[in-house]
PDB file of N, CA and C in Angstrom:
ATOM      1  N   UNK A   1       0.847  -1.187   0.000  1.00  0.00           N
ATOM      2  CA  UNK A   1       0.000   0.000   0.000  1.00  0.00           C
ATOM      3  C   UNK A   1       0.886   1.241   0.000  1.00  0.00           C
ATOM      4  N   UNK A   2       0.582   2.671  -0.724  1.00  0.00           N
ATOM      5  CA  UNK A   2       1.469   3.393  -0.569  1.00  0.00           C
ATOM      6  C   UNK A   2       1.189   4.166   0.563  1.00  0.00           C
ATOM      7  N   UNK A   3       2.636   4.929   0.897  1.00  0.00           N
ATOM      8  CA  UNK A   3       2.530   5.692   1.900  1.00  0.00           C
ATOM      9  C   UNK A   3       1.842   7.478   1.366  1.00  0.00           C
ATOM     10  N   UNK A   4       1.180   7.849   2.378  1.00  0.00           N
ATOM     11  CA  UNK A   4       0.247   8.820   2.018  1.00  0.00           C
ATOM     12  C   UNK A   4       0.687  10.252   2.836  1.00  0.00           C
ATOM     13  N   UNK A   5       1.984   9.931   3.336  1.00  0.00           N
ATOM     14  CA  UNK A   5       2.999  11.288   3.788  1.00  0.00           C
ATOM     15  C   UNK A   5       3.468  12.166   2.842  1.00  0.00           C
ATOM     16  N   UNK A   6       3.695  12.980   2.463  1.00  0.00           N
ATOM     17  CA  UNK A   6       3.929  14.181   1.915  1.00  0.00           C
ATOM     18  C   UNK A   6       5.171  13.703   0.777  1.00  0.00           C
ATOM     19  N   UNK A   7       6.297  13.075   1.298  1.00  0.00           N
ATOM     20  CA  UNK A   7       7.067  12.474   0.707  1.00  0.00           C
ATOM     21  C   UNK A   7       7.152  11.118   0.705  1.00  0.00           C
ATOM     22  N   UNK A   8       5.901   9.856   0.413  1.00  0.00           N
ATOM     23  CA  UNK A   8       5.776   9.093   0.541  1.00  0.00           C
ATOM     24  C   UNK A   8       6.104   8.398  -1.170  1.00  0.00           C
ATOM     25  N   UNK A   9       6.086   6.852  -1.133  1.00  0.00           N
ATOM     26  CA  UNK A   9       6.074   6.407  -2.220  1.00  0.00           C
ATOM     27  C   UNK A   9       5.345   6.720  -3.359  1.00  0.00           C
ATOM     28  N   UNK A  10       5.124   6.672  -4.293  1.00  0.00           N
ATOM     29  CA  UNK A  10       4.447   6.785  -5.469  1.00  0.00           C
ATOM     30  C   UNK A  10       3.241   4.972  -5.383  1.00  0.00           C
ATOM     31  N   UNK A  11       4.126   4.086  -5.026  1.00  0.00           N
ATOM     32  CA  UNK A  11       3.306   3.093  -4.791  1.00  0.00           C
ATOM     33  C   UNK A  11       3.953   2.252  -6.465  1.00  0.00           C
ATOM     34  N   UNK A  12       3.151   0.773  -5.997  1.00  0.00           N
ATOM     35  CA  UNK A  12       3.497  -0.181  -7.477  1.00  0.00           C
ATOM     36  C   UNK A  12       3.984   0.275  -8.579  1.00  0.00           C
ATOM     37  N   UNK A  13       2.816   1.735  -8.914  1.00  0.00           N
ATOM     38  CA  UNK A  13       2.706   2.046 -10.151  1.00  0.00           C
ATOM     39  C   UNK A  13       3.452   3.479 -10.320  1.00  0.00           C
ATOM     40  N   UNK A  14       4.775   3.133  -9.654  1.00  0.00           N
ATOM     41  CA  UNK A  14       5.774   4.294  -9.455  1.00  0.00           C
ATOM     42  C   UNK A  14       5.928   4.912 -10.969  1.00  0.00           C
ATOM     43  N   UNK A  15       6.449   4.301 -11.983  1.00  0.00           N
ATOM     44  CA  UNK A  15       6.966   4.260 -13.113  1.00  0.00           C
ATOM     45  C   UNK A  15       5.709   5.446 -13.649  1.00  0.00           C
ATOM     46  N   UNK A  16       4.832   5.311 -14.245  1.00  0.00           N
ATOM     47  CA  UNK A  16       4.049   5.880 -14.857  1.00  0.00           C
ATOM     48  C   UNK A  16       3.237   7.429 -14.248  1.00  0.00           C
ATOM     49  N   UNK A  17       3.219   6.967 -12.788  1.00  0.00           N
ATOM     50  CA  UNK A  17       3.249   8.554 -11.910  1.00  0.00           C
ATOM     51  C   UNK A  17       4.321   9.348 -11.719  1.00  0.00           C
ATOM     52  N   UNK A  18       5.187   8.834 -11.532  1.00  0.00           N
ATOM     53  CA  UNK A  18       6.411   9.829 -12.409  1.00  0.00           C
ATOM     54  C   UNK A  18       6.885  10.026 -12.836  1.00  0.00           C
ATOM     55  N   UNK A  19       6.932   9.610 -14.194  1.00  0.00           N
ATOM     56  CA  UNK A  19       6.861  10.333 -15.503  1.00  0.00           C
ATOM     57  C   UNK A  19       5.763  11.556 -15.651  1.00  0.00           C
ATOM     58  N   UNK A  20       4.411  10.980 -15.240  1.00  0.00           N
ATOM     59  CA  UNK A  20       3.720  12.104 -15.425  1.00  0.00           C
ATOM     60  C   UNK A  20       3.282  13.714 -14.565  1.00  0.00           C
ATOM     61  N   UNK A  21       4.131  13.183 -13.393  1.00  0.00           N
ATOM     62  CA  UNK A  21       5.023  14.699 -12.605  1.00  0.00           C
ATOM     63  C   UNK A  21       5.768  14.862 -13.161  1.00  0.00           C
ATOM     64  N   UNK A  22       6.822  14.731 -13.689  1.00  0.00           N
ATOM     65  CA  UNK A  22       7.796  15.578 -14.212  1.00  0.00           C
ATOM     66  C   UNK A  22       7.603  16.534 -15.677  1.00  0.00           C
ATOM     67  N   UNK A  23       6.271  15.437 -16.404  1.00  0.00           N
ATOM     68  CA  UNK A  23       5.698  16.139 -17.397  1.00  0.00           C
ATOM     69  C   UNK A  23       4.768  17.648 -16.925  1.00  0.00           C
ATOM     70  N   UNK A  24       4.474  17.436 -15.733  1.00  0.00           N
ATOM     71  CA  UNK A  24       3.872  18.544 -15.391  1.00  0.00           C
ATOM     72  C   UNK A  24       4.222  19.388 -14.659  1.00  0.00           C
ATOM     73  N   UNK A  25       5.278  19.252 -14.077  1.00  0.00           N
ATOM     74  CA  UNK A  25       6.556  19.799 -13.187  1.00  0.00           C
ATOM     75  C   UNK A  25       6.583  21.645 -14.501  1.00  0.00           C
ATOM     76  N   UNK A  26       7.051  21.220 -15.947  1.00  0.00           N
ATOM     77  CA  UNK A  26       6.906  21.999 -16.678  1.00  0.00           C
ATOM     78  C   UNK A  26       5.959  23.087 -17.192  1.00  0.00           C
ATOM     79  N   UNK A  27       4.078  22.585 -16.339  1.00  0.00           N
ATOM     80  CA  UNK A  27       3.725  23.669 -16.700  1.00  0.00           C
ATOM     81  C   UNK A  27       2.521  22.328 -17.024  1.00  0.00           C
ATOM     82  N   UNK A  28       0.807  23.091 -16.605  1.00  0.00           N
ATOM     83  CA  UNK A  28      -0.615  22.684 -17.141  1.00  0.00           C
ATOM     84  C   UNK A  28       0.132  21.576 -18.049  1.00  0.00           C
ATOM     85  N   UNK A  29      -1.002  20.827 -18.578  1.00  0.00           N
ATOM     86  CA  UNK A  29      -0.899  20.322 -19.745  1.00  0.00           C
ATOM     87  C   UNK A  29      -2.030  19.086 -19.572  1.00  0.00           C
ATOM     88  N   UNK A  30      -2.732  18.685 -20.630  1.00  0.00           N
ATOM     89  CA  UNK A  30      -3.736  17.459 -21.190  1.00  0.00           C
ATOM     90  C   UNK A  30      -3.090  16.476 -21.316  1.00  0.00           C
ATOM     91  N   UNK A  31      -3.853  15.219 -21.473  1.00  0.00           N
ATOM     92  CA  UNK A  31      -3.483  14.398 -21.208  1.00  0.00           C
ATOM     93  C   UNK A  31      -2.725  13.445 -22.523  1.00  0.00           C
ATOM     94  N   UNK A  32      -3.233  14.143 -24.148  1.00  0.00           N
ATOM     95  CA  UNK A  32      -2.436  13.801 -25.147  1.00  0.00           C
ATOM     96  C   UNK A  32      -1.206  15.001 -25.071  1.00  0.00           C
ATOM     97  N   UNK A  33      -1.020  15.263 -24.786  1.00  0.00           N
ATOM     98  CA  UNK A  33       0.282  16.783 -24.649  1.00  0.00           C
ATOM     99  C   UNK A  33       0.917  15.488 -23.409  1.00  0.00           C
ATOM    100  N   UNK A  34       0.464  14.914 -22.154  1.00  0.00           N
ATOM    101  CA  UNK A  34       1.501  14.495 -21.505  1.00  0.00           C
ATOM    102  C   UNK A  34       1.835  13.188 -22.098  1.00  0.00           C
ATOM    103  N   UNK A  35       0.930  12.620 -22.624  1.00  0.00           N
ATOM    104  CA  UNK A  35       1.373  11.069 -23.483  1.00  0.00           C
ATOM    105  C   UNK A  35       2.993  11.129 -24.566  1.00  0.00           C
ATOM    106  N   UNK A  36       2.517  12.392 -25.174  1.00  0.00           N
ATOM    107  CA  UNK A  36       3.270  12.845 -26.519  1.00  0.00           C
ATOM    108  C   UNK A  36       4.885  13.163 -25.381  1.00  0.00           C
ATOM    109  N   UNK A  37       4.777  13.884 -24.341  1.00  0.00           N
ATOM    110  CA  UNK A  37       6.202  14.345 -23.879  1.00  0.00           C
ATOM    111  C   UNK A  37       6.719  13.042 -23.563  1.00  0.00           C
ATOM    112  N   UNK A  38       6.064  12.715 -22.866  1.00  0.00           N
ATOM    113  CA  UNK A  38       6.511  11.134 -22.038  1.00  0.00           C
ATOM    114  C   UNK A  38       7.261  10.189 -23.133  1.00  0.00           C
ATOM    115  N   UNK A  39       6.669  10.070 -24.371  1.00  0.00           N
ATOM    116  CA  UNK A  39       7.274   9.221 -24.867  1.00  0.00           C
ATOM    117  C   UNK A  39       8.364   9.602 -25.851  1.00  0.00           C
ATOM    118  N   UNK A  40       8.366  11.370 -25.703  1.00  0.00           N
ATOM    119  CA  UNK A  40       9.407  11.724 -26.169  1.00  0.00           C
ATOM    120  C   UNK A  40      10.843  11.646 -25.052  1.00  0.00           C
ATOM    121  N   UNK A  41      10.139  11.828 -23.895  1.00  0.00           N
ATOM    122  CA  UNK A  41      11.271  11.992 -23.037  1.00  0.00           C
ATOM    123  C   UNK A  41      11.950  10.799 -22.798  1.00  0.00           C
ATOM    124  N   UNK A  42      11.044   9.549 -22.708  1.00  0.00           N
ATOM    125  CA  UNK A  42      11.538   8.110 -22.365  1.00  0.00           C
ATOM    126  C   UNK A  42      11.524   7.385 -23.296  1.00  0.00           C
ATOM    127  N   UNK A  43      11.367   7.693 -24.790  1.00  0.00           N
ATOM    128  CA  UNK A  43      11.228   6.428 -25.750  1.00  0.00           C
ATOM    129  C   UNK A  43      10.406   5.324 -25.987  1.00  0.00           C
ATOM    130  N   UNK A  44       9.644   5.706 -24.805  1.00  0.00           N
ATOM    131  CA  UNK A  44       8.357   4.227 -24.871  1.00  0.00           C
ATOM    132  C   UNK A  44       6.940   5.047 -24.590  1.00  0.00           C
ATOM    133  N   UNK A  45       6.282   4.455 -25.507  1.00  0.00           N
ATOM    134  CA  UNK A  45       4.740   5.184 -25.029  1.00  0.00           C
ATOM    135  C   UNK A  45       3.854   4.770 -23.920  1.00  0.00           C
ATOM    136  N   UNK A  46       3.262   5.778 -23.477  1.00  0.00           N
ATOM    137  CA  UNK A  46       2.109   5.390 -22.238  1.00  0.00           C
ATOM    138  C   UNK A  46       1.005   5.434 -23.015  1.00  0.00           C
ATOM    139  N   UNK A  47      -0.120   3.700 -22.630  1.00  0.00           N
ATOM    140  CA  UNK A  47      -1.251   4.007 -23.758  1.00  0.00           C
ATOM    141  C   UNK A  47      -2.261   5.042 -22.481  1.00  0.00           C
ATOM    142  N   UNK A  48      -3.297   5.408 -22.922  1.00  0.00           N
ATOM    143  CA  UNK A  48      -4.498   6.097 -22.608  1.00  0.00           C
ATOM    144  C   UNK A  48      -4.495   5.293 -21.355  1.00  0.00           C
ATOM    145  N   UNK A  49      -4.680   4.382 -20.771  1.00  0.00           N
ATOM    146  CA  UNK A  49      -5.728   3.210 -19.748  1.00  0.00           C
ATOM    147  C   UNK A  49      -4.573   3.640 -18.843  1.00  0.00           C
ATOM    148  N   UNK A  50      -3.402   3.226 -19.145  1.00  0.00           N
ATOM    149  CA  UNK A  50      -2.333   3.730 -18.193  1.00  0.00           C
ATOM    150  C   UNK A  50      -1.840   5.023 -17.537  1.00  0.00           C
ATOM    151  N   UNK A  51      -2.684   5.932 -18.991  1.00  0.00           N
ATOM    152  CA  UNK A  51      -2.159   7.842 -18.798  1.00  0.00           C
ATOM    153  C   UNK A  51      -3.373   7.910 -17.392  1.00  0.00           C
ATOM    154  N   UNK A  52      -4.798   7.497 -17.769  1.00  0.00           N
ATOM    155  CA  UNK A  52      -6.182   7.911 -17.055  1.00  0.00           C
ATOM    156  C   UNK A  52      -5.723   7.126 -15.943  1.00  0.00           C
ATOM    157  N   UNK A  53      -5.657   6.151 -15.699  1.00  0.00           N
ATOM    158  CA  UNK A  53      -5.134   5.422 -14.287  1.00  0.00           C
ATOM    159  C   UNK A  53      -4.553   6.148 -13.412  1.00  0.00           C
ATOM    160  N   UNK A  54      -3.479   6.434 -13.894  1.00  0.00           N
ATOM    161  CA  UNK A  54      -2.365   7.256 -13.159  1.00  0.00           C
ATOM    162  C   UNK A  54      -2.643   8.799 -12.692  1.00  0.00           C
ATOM    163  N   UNK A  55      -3.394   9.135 -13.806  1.00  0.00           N
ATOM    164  CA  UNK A  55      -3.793  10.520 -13.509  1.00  0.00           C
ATOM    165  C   UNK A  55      -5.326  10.537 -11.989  1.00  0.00           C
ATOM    166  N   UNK A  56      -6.056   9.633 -12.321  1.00  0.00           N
ATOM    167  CA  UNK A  56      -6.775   9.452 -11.195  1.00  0.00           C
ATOM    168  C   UNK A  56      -6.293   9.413  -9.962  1.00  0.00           C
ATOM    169  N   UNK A  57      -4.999   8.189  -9.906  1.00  0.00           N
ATOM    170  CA  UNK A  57      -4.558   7.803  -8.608  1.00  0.00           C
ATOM    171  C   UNK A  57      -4.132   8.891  -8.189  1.00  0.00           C
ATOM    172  N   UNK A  58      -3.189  10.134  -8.904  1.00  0.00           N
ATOM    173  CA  UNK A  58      -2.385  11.438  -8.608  1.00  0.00           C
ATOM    174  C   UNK A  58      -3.314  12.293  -7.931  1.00  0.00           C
ATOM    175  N   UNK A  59      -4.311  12.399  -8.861  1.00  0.00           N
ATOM    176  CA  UNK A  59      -5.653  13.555  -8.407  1.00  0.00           C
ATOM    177  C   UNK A  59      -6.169  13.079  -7.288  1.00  0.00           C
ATOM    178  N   UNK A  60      -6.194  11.834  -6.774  1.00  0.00           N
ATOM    179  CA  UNK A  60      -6.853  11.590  -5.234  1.00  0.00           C
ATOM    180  C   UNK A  60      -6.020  11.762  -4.483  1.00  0.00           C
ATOM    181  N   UNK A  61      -4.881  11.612  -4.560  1.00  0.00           N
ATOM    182  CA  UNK A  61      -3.608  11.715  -3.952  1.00  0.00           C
ATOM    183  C   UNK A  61      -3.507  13.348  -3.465  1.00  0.00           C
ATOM    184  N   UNK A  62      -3.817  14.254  -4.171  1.00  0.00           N
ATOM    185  CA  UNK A  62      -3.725  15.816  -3.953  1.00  0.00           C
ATOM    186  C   UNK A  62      -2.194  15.808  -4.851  1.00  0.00           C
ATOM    187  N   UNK A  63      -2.089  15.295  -5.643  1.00  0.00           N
ATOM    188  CA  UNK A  63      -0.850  15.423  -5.894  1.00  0.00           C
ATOM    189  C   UNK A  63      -1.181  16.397  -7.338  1.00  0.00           C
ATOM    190  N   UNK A  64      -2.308  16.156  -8.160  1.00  0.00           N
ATOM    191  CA  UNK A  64      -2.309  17.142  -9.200  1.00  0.00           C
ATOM    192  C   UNK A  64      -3.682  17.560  -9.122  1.00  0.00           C
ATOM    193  N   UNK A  65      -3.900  18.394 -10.035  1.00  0.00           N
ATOM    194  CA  UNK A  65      -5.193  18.633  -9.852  1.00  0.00           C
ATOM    195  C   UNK A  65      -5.862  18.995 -11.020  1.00  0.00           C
ATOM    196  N   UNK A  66      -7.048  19.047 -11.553  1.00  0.00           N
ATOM    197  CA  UNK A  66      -7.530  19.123 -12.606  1.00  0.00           C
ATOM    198  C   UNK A  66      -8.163  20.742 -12.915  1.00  0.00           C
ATOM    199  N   UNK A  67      -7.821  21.049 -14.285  1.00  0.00           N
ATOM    200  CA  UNK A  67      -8.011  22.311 -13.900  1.00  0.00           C
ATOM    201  C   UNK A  67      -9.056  22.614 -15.087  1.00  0.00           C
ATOM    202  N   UNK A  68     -10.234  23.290 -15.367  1.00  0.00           N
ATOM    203  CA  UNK A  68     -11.593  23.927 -16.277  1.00  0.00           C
ATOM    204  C   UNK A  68     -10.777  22.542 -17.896  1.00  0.00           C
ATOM    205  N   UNK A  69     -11.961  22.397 -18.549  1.00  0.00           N
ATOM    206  CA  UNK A  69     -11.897  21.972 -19.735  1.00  0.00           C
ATOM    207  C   UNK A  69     -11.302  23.091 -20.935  1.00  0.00           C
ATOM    208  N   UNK A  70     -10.688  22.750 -22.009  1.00  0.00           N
ATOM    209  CA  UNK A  70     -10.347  23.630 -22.756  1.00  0.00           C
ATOM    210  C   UNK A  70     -10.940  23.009 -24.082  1.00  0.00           C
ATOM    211  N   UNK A  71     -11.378  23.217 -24.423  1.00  0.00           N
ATOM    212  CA  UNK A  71     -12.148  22.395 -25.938  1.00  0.00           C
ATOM    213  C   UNK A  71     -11.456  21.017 -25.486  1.00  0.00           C
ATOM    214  N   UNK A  72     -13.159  20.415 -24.918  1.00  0.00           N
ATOM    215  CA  UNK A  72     -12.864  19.552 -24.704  1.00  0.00           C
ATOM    216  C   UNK A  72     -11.480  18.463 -24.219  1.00  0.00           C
ATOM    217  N   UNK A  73     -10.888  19.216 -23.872  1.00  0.00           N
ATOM    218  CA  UNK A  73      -9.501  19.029 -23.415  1.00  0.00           C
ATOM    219  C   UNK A  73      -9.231  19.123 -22.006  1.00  0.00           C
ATOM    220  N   UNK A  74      -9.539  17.945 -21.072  1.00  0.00           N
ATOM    221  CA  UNK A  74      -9.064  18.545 -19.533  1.00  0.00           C
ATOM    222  C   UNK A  74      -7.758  18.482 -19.126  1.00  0.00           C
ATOM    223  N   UNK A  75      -6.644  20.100 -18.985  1.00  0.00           N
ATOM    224  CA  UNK A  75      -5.950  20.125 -18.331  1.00  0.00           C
ATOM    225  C   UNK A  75      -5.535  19.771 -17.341  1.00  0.00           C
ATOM    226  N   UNK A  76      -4.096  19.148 -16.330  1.00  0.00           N
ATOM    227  CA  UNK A  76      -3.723  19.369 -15.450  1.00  0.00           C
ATOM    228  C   UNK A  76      -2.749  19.587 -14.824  1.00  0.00           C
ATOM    229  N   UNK A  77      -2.787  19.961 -13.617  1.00  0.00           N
ATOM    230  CA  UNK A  77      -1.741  20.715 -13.034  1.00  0.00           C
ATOM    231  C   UNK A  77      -0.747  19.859 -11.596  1.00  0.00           C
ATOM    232  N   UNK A  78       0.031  20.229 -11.451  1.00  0.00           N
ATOM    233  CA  UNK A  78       0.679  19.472 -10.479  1.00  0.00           C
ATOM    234  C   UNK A  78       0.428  20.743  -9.146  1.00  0.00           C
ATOM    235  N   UNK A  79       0.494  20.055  -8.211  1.00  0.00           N
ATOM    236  CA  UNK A  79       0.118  20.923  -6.892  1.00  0.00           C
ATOM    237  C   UNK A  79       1.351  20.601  -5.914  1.00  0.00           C
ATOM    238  N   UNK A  80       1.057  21.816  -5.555  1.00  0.00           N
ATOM    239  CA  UNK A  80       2.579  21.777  -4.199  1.00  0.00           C
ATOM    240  C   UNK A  80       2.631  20.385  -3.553  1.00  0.00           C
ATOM    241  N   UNK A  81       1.924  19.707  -3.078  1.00  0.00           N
ATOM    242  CA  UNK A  81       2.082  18.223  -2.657  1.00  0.00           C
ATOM    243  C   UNK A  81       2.533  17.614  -3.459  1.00  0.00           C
ATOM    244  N   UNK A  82       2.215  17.705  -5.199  1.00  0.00           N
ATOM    245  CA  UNK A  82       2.620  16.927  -6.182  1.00  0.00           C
ATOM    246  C   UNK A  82       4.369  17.116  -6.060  1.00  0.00           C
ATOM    247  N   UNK A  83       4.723  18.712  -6.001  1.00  0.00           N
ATOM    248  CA  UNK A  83       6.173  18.954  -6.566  1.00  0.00           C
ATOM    249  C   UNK A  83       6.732  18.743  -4.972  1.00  0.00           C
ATOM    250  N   UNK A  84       6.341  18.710  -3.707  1.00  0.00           N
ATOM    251  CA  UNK A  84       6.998  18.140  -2.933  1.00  0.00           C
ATOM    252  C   UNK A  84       7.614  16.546  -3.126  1.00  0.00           C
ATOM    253  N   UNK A  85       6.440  15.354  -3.203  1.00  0.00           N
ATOM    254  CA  UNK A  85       6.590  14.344  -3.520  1.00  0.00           C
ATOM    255  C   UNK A  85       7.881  14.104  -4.754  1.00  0.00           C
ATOM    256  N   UNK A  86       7.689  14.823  -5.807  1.00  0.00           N
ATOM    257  CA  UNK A  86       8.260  15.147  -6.750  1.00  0.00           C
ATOM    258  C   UNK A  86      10.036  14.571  -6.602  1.00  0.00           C
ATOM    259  N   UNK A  87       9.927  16.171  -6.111  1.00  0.00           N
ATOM    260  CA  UNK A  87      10.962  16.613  -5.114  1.00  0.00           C
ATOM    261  C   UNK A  87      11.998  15.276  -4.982  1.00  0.00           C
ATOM    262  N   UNK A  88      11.272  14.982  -3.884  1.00  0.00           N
ATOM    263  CA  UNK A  88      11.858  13.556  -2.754  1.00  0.00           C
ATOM    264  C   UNK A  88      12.088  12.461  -3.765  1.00  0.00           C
ATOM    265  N   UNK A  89      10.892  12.059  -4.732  1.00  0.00           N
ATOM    266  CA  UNK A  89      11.259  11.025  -5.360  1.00  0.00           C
ATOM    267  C   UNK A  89      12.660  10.811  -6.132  1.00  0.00           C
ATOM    268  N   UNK A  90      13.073  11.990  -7.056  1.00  0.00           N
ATOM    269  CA  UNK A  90      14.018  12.110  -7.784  1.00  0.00           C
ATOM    270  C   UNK A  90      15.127  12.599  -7.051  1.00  0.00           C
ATOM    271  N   UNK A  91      15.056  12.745  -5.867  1.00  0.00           N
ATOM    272  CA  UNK A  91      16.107  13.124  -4.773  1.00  0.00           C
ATOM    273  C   UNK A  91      16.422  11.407  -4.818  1.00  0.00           C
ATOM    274  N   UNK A  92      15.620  10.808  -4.023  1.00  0.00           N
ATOM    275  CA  UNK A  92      16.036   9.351  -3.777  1.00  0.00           C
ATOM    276  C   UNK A  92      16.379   8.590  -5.317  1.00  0.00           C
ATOM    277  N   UNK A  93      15.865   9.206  -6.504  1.00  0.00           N
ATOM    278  CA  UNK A  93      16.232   7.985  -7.679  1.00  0.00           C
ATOM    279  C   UNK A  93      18.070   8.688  -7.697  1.00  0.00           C
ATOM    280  N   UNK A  94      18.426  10.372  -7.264  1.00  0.00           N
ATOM    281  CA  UNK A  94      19.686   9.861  -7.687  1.00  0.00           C
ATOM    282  C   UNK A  94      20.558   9.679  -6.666  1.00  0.00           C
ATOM    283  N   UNK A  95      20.158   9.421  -5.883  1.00  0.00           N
ATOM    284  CA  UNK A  95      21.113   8.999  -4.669  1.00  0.00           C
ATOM    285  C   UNK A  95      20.768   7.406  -5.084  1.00  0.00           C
ATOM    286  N   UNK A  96      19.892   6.716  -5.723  1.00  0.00           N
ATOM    287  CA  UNK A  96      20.556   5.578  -6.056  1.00  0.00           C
ATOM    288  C   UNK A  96      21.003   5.530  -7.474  1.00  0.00           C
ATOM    289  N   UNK A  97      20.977   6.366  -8.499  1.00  0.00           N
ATOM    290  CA  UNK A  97      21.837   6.015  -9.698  1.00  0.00           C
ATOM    291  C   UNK A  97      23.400   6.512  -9.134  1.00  0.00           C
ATOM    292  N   UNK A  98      23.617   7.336  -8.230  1.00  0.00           N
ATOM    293  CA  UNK A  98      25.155   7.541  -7.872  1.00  0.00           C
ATOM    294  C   UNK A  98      25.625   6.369  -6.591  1.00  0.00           C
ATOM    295  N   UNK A  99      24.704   5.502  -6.278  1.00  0.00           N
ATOM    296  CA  UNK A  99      25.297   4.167  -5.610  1.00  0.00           C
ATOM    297  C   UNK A  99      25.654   3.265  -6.889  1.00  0.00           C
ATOM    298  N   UNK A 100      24.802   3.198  -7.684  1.00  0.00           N
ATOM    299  CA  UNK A 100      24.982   2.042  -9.059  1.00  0.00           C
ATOM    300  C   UNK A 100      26.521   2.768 -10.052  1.00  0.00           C
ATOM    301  N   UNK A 101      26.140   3.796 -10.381  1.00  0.00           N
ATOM    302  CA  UNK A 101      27.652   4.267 -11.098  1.00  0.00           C
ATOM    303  C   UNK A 101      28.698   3.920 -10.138  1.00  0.00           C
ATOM    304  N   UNK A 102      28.820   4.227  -9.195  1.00  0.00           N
ATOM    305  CA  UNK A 102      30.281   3.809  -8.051  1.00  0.00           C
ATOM    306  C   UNK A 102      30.474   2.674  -8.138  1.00  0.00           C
ATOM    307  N   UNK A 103      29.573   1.508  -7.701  1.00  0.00           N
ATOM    308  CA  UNK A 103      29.569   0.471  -8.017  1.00  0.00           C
ATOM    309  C   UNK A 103      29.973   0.101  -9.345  1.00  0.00           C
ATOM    310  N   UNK A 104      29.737   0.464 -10.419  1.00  0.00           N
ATOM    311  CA  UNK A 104      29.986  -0.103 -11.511  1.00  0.00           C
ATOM    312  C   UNK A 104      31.201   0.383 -12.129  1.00  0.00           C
ATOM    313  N   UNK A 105      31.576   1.788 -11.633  1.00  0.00           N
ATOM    314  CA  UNK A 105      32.932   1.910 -12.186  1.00  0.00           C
ATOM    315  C   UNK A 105      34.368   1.322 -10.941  1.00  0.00           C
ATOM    316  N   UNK A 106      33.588   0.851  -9.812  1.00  0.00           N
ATOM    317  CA  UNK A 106      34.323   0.319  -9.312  1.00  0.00           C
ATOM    318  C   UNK A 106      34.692  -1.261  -9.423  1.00  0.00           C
ATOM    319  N   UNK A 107      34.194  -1.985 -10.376  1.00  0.00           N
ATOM    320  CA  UNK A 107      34.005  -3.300 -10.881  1.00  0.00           C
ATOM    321  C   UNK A 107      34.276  -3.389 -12.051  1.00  0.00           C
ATOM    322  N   UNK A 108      34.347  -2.432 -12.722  1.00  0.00           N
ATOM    323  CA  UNK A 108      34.725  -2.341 -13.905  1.00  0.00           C
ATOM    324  C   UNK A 108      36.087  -2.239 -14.534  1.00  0.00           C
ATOM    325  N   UNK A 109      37.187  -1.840 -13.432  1.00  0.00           N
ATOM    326  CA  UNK A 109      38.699  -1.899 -13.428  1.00  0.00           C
ATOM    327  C   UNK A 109      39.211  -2.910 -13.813  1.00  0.00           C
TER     328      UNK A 109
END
């Protein structure tokens, strides 16, 4: 179960909730505008079932929030809880990609 502290896990479905904070870290955006960055940024696409999933779990979370329709287009936004969480997560991913590089250039001699 995830943790529901301020800087808590993202939970199972870590992968796909943040990607889609960091897509919004940048500023509003819909949900084909965050599909399209995502798979520019990571090379692999997120289908729809996975974008709406994720975006639900975030929005109950207080982590983003949904903001007026734009032709037919619902925006959203990341919220200070979102960019706290944020924050912490990618704090902790590189304090472990700089345990794995040490490691690996230390094995690698």
């Amino acid at each position: 179960m995830a943790d529901d502290s301020p800087t808590g896990d993202l939970g199972r479905f870590a992968e796909p909730a943040l990607v889609i904070l960091v897509s919004l870290s940048a500023g509003p955006k819909h949900g084909y505008a965050i599909m399209t960055e995502v798979e520019a940024a990571t090379g692999r696409p997120m289908g729809p079932g996975t974008l709406y999933a994720a975006l639900a779990r975030l929005e109950d979370r207080g982590l983003i929030a949904a903001l007026p329709p734009v032709e037919r287009r619902r925006p959203y936004r990341l919220t200070a809880a979102g960019a706290t969480v944020l924050e912490h997560q990618l704090s902790e991913l590189a304090d472990f990609v700089q345990v794995g590089l040490g490691r690996l250039r230390e094995g690698v001699r």
